[in-house]
C-alpha atoms as a PDB file:
ATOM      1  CA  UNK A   1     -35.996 -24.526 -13.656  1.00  0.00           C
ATOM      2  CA  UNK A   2     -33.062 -25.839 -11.782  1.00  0.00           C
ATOM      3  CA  UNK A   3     -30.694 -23.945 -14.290  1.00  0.00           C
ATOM      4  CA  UNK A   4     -32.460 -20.555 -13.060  1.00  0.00           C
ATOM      5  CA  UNK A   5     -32.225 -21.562  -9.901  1.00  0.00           C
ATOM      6  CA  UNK A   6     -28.363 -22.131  -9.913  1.00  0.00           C
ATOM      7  CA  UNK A   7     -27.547 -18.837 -11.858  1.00  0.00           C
ATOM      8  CA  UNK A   8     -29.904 -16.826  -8.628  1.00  0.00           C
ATOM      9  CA  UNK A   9     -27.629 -18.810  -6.302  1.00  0.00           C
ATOM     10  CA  UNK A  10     -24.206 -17.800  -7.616  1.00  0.00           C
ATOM     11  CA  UNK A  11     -25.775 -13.963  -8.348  1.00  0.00           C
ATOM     12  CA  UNK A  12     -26.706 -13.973  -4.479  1.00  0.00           C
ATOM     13  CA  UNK A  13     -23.342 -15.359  -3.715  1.00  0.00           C
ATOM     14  CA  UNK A  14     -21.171 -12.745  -5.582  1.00  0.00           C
ATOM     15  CA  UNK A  15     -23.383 -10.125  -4.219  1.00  0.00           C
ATOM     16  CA  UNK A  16     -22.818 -11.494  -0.948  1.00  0.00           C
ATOM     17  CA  UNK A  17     -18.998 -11.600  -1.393  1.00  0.00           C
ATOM     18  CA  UNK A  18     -19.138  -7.891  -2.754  1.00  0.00           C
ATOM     19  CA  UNK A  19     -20.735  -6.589   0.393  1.00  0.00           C
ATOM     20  CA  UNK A  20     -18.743  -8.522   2.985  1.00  0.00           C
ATOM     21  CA  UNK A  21     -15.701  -7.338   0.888  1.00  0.00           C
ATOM     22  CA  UNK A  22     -17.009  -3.540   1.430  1.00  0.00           C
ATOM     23  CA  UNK A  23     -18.416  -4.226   5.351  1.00  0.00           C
ATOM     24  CA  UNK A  24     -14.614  -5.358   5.654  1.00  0.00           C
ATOM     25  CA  UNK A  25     -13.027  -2.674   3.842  1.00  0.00           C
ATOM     26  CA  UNK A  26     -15.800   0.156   6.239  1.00  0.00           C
ATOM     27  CA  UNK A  27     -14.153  -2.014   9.190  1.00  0.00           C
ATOM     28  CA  UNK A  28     -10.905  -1.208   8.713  1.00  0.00           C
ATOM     29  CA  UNK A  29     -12.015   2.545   8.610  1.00  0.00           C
ATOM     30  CA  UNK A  30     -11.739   3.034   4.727  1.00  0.00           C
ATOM     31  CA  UNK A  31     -13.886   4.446   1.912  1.00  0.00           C
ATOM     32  CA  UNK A  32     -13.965   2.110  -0.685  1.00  0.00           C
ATOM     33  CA  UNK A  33     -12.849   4.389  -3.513  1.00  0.00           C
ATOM     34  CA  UNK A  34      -9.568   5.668  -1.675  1.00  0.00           C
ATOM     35  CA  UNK A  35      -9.294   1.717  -1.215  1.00  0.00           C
ATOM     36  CA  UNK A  36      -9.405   1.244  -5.084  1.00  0.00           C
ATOM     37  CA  UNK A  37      -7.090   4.285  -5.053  1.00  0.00           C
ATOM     38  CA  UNK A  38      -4.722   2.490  -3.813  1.00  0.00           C
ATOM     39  CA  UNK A  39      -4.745  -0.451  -5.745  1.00  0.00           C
ATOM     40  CA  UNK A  40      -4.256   1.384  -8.660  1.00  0.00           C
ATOM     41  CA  UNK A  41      -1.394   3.428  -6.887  1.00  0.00           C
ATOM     42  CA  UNK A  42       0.208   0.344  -5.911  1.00  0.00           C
ATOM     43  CA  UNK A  43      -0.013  -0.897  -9.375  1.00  0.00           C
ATOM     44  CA  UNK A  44       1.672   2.629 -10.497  1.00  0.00           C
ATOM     45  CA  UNK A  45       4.457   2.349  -7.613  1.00  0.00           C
ATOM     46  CA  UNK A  46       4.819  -0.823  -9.399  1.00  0.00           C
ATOM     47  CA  UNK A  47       6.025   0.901 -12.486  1.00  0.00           C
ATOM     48  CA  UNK A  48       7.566   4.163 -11.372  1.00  0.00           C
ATOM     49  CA  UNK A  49      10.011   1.531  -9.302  1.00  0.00           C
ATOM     50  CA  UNK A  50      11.139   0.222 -12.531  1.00  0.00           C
ATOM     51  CA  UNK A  51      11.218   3.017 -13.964  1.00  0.00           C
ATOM     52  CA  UNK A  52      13.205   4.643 -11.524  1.00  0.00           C
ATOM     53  CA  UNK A  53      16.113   1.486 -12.157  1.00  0.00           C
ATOM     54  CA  UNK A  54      15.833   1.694 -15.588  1.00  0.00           C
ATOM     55  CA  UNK A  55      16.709   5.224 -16.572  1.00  0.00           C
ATOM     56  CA  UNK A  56      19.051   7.352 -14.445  1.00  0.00           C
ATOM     57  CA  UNK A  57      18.794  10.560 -17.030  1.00  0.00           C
ATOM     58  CA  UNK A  58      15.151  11.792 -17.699  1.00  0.00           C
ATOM     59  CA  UNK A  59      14.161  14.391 -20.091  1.00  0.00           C
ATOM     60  CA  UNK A  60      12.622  17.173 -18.053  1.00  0.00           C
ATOM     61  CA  UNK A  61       9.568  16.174 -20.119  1.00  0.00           C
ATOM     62  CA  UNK A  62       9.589  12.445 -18.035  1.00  0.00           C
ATOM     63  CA  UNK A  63      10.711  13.956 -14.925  1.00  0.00           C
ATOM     64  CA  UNK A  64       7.025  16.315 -14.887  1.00  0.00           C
ATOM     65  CA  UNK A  65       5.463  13.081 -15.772  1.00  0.00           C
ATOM     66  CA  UNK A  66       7.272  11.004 -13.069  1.00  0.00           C
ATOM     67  CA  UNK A  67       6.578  14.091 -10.176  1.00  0.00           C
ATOM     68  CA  UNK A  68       3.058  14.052 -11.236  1.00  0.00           C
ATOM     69  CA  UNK A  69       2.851  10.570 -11.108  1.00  0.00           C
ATOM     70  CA  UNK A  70       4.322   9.729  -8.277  1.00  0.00           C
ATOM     71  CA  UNK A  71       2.193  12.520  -6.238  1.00  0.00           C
ATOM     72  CA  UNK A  72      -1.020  10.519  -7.456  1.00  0.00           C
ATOM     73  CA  UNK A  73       0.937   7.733  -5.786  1.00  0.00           C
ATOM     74  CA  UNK A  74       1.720   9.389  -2.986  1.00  0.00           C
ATOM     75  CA  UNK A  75      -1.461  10.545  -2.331  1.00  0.00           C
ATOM     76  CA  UNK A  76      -3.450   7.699  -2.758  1.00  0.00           C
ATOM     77  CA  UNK A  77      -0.729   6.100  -0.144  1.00  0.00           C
ATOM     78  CA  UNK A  78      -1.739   8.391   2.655  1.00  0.00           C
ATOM     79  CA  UNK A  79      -5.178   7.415   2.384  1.00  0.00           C
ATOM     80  CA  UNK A  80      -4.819   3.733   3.701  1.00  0.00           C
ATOM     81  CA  UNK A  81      -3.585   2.284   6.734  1.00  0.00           C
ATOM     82  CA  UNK A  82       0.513   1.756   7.258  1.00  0.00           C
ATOM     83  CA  UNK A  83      -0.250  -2.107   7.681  1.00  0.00           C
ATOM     84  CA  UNK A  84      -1.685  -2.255   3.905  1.00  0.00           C
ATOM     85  CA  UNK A  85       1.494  -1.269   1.825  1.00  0.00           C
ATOM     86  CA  UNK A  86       4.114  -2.234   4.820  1.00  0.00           C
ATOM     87  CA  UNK A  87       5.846  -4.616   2.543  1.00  0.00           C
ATOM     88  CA  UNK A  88       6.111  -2.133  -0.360  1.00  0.00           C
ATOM     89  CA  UNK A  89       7.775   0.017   1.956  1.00  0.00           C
ATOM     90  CA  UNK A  90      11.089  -0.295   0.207  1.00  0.00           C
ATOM     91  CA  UNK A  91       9.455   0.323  -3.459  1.00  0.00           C
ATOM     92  CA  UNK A  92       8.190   3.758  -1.754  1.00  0.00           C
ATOM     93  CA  UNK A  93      11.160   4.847  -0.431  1.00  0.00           C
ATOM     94  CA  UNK A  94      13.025   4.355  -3.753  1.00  0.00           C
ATOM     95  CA  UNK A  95      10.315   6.181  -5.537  1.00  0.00           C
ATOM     96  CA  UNK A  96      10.341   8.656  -2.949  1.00  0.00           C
ATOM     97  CA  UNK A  97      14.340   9.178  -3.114  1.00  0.00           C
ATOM     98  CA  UNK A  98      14.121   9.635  -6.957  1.00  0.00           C
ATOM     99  CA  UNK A  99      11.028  12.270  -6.702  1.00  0.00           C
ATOM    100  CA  UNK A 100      13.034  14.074  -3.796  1.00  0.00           C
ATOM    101  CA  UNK A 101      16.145  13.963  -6.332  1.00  0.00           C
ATOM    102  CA  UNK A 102      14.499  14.897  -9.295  1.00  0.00           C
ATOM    103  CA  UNK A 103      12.705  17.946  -6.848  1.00  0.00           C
ATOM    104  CA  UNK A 104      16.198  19.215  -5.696  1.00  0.00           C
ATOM    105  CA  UNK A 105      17.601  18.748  -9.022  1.00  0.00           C
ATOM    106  CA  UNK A 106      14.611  20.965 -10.916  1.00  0.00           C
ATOM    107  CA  UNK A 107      15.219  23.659  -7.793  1.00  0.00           C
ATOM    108  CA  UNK A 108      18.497  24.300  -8.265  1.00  0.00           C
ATOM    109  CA  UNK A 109      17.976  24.412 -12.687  1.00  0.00           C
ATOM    110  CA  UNK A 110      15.611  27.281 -11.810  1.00  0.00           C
END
């Protein structure tokens, strides 16, 4: 009996954390899923920043791939306060320089 009672416990206490996790998340003035968004766009600026160090010649094959990419990331970005992704600021506006470059370089190829 006391085992049942322990496992309802820590089920009422994760679904307790959940929902005080979302009531803080509505607080902020979010919607959860462009809040998960951005955790996996942060986790994607995470790689398109090392990717952008790495390789200074693309294929115009991984240059579609980083534009559409980095859009997603972009996107996902706008959806969530400044204060959130203030101290990936400087991963962004790398990112953002090499998508710009990468733009002006496919505009003038056409």
């Amino acid at each position: 009996m006391s085992i049942f009672t322990i496992l309802y416990i820590l089920i009422f206490v994760i679904f307790s954390l959940v929902a005080y996790a979302v009531l803080q998340i509505k607080l902020f003035g979010m919607n959860v899923k462009d809040f998960w968004s951005f955790i996996e766009a942060n986790q994607m600026l995470d790689k398109l920043y090392n990717y952008s160090k790495k390789y200074e010649k693309m294929t115009s094959q991984e240059q579609i791939i980083y534009l559409v990419e980095a859009e997603k990331v972009f996107d996902a970005f706008e959806k969530v306060p400044n204060t959130l992704w203030e101290e990936e600021y400087d991963k962004y506006s790398e990112v953002l320089s090499k998508y710009k470059d990468i733009k002006m370089l496919r505009w003038t190829s056409n």
